[in-house]
N, C-alpha and C. Protein backbone atom coordinates (compact mmCIF):
# COMPACT_ATOMS: atom_id res chain seq x y z
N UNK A 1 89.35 106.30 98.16
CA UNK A 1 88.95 105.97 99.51
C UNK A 1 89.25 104.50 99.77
N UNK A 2 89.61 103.97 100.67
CA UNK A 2 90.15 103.02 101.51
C UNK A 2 89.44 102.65 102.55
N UNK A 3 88.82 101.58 103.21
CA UNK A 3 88.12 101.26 104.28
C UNK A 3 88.69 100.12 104.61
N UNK A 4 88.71 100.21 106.09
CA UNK A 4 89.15 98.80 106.86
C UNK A 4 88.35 97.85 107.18
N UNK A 5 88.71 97.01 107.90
CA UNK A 5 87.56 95.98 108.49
C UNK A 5 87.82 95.63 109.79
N UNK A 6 88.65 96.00 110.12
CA UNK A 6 88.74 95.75 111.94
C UNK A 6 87.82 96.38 112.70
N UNK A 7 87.09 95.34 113.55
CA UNK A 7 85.81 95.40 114.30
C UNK A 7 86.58 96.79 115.53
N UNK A 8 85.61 97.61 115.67
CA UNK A 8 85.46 98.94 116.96
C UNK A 8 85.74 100.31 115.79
N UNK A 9 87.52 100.60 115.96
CA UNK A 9 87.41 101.77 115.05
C UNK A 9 87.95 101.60 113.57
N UNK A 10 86.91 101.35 112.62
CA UNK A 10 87.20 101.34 111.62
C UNK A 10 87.94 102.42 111.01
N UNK A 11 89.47 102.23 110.18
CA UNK A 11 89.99 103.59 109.53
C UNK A 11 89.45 103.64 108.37
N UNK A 12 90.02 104.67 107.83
CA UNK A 12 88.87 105.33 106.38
C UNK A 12 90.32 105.96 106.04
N UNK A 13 90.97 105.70 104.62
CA UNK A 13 92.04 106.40 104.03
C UNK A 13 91.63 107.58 103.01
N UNK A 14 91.98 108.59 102.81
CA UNK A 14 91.39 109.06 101.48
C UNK A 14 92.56 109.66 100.69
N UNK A 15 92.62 109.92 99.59
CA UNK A 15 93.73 110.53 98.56
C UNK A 15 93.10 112.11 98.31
N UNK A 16 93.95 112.86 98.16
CA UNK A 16 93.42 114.38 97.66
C UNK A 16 94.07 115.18 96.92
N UNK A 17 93.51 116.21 96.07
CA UNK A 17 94.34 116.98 94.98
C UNK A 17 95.09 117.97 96.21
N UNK A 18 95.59 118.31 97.34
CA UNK A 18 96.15 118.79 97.90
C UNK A 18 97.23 118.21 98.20
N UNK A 19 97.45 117.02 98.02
CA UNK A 19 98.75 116.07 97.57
C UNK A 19 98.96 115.12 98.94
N UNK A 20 97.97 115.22 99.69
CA UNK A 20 98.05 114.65 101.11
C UNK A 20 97.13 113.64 100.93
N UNK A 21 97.38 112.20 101.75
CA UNK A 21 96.45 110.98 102.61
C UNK A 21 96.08 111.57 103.78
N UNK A 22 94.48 111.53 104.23
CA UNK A 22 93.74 111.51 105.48
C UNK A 22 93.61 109.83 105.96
N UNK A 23 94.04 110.07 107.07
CA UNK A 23 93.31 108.77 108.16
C UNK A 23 92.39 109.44 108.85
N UNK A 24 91.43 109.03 109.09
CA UNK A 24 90.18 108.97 109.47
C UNK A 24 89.52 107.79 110.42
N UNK A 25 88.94 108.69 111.65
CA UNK A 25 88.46 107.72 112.46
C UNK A 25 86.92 107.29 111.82
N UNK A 26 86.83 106.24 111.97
CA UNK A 26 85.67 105.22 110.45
C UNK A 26 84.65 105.96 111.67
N UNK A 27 84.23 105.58 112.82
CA UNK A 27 83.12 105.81 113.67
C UNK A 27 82.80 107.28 113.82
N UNK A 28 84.05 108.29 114.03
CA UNK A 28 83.74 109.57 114.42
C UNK A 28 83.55 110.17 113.32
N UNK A 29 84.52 110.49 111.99
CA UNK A 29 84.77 111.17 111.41
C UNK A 29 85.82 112.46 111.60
N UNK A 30 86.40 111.89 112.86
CA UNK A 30 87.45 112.64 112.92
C UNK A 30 88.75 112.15 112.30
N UNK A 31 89.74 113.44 111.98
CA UNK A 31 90.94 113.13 111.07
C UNK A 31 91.88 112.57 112.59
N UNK A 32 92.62 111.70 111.95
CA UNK A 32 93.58 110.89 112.95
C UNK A 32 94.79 111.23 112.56
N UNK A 33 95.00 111.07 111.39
CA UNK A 33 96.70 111.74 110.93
C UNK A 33 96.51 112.25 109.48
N UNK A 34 97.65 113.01 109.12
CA UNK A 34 97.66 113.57 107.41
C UNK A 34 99.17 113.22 106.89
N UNK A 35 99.26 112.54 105.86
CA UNK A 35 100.63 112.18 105.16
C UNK A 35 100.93 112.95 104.06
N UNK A 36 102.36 113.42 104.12
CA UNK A 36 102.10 114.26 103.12
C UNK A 36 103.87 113.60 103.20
N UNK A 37 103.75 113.97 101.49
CA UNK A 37 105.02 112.99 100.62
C UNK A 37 105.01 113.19 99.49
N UNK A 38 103.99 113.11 98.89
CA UNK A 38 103.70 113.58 97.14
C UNK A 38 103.87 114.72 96.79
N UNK A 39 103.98 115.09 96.05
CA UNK A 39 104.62 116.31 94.95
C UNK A 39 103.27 116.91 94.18
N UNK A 40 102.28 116.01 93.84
CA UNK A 40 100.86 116.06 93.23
C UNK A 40 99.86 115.70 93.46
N UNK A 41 98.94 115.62 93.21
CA UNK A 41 97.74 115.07 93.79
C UNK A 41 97.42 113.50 93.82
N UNK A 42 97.28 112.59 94.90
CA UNK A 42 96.60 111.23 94.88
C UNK A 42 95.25 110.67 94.57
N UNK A 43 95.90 110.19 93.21
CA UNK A 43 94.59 109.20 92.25
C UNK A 43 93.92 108.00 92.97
N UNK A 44 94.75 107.35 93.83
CA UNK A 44 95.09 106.05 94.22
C UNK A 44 95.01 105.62 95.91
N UNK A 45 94.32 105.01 96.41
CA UNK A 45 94.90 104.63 97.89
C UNK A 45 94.34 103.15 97.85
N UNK A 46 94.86 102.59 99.00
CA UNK A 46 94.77 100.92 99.05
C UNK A 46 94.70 100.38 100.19
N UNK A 47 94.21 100.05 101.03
CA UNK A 47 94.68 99.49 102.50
C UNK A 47 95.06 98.27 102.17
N UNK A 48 96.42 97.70 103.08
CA UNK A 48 96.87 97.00 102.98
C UNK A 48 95.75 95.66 104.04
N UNK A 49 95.79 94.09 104.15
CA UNK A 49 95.01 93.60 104.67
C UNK A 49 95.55 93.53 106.08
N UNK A 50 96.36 94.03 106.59
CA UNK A 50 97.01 94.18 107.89
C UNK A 50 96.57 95.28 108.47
N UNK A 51 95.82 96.36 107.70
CA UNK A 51 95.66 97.74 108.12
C UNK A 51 96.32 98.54 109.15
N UNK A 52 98.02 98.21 108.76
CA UNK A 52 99.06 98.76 108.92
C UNK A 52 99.61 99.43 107.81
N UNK A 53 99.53 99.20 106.81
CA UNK A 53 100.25 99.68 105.61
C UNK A 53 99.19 100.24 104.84
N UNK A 54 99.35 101.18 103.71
CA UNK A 54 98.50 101.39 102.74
C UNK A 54 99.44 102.72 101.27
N UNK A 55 98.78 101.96 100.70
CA UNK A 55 99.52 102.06 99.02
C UNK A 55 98.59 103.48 98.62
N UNK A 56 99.48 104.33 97.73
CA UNK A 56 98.95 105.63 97.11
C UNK A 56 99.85 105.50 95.87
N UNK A 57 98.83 106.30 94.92
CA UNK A 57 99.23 106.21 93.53
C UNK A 57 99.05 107.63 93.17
N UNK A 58 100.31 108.40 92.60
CA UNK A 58 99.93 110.13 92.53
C UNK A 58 100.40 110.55 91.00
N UNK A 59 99.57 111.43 90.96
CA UNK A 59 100.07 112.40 89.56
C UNK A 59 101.51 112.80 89.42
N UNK A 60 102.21 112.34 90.56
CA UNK A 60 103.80 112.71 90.80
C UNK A 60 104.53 111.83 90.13
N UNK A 61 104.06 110.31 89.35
CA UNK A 61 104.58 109.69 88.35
C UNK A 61 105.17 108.45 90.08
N UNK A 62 104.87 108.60 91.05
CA UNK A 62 105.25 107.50 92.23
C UNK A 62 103.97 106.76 93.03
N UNK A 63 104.26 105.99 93.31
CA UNK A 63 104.04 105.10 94.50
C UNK A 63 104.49 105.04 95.84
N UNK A 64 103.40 105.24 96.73
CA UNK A 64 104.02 105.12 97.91
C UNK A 64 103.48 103.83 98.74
N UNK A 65 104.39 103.13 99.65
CA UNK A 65 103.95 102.17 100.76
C UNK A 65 104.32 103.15 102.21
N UNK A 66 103.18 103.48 102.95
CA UNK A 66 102.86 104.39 103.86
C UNK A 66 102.81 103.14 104.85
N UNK A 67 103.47 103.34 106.01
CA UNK A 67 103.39 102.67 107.56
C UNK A 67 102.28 103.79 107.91
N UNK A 68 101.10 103.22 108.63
CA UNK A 68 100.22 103.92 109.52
C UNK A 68 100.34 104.35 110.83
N UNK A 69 101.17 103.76 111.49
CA UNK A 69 101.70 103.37 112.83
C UNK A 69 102.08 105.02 113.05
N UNK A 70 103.37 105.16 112.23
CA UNK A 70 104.13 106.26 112.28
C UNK A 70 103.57 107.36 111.46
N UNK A 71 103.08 107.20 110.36
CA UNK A 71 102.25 107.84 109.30
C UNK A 71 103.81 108.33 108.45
N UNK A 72 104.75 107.81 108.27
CA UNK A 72 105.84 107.96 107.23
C UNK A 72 105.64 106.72 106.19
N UNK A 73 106.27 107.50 105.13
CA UNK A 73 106.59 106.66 104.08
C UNK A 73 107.74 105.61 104.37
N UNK A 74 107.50 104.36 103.80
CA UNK A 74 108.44 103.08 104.08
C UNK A 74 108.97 103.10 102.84
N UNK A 75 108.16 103.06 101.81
CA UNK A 75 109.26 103.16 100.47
C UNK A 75 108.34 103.69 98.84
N UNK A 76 109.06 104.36 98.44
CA UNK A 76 108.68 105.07 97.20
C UNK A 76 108.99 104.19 96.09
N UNK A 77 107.99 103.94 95.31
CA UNK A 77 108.10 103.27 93.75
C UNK A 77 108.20 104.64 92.99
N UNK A 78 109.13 103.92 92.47
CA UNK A 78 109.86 105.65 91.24
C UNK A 78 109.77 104.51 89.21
N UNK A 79 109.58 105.22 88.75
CA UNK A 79 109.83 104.40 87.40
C UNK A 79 108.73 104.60 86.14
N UNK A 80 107.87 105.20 86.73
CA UNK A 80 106.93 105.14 85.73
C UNK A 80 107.28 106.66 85.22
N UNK A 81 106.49 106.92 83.46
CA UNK A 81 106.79 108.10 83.00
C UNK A 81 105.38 109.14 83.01
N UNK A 82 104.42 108.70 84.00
CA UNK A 82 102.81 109.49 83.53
C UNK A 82 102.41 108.96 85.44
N UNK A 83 101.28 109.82 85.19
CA UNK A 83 100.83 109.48 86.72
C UNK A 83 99.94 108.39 87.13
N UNK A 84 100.62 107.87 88.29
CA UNK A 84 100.03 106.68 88.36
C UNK A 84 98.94 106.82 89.22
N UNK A 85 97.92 105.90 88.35
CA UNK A 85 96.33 105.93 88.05
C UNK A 85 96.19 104.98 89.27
N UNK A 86 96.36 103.76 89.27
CA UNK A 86 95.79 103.17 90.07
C UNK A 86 97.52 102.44 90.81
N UNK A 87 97.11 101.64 92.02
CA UNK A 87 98.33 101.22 92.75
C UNK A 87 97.27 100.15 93.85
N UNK A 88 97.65 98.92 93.42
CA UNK A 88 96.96 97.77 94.33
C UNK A 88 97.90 97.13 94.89
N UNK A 89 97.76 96.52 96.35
CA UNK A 89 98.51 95.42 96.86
C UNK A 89 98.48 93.94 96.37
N UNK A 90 99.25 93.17 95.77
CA UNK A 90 98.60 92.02 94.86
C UNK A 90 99.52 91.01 95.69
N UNK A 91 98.65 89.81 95.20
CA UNK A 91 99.47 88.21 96.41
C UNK A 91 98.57 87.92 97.05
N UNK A 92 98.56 86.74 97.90
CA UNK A 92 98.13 86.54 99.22
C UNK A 92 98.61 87.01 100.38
N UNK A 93 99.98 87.49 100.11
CA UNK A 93 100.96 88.09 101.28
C UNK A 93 100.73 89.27 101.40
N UNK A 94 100.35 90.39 100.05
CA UNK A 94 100.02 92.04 99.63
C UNK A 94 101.67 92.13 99.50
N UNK A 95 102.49 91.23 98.98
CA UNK A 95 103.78 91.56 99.18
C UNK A 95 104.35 92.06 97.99
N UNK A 96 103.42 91.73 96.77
CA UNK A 96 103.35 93.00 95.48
C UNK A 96 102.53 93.94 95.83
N UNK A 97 103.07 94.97 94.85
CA UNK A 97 102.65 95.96 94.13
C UNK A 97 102.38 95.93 92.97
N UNK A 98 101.09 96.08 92.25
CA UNK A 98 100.57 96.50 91.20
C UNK A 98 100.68 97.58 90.69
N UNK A 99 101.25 99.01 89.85
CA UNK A 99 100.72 99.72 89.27
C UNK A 99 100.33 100.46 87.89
N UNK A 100 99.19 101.06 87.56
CA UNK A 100 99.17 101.23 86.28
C UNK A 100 99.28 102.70 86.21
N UNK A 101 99.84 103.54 84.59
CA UNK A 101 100.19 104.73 84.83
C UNK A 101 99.62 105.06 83.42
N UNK A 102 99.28 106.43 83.58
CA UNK A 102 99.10 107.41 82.14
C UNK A 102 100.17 106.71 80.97
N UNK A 103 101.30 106.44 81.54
CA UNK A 103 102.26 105.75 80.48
C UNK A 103 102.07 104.50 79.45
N UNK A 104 100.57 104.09 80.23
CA UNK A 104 100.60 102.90 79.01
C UNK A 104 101.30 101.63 79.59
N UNK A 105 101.61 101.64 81.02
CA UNK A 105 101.90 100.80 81.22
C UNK A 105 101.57 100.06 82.84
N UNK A 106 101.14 98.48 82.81
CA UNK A 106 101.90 98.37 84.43
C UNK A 106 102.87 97.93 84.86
N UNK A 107 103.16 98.03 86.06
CA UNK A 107 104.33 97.19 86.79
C UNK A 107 104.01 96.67 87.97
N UNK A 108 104.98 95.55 88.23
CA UNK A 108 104.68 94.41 88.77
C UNK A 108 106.11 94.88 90.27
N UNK A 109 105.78 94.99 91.25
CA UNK A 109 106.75 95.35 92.16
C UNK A 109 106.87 94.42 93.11
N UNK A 110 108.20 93.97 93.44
CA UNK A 110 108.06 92.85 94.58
C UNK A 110 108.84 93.77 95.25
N UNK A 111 108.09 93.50 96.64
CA UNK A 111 108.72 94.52 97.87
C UNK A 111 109.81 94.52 98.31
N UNK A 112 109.73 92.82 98.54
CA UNK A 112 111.18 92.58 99.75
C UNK A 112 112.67 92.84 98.56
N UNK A 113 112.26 93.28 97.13
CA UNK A 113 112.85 93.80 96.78
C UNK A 113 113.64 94.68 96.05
N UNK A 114 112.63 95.92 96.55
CA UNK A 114 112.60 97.11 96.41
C UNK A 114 113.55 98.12 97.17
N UNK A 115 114.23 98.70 97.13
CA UNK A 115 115.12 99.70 98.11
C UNK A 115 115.36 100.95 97.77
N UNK A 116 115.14 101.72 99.02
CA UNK A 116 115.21 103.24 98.62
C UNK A 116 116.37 103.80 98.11
């Protein structure tokens, strides 16, 4: 789960073994959009501090950076060999990626250069 902080409608992210992200209206509890991209179930979600973006970490062995706007994926982290457990935005900018995986390992992702 994921929570924002922008004052009126707070969003609410959640990860699920159905392999989909919920957005969620924070006040109603109504669903706002569903992302679906993963292959397996999501261990992992993150709001980014812009609460435009937000990070998922799945049993699919990937990473995703999700635009909210559109509710598509902007770009997939591929590389790890086990499913990744956790997936944080790291920096002052959120312009890393953090993630750690069943593999025993983390990685350190810089965005601006990353490409699909």
């Amino acid at each position: 789960v994921a929570l924002g902080k922008a004052e009126g409608s707070v969003p609410v992210v959640t990860g699920s073994a159905d392999h989909t992200l919920r957005l969620w209206e924070g006040t109603t509890g109504q669903t706002r959009a569903v992302l679906r991209d993963h292959s397996d179930y999501v261990m992992s979600v993150q709001l980014h501090s812009d609460e435009v973006k937000v990070l998922s970490g799945s049993a699919d062995r990937t990473a995703v950076v999700w635009d909210l706007r559109s509710g598509q994926p902007e770009l997939t982290l591929r590389g790890h060999g086990g499913k990744v457990s956790q997936a944080a935005f790291a920096g002052p900018d959120g312009r890393r990626v953090v993630t750690a995986s069943a593999d025993k390992t983390l990685r350190v992702w810089e965005l601006r250069n990353c490409r699909e």
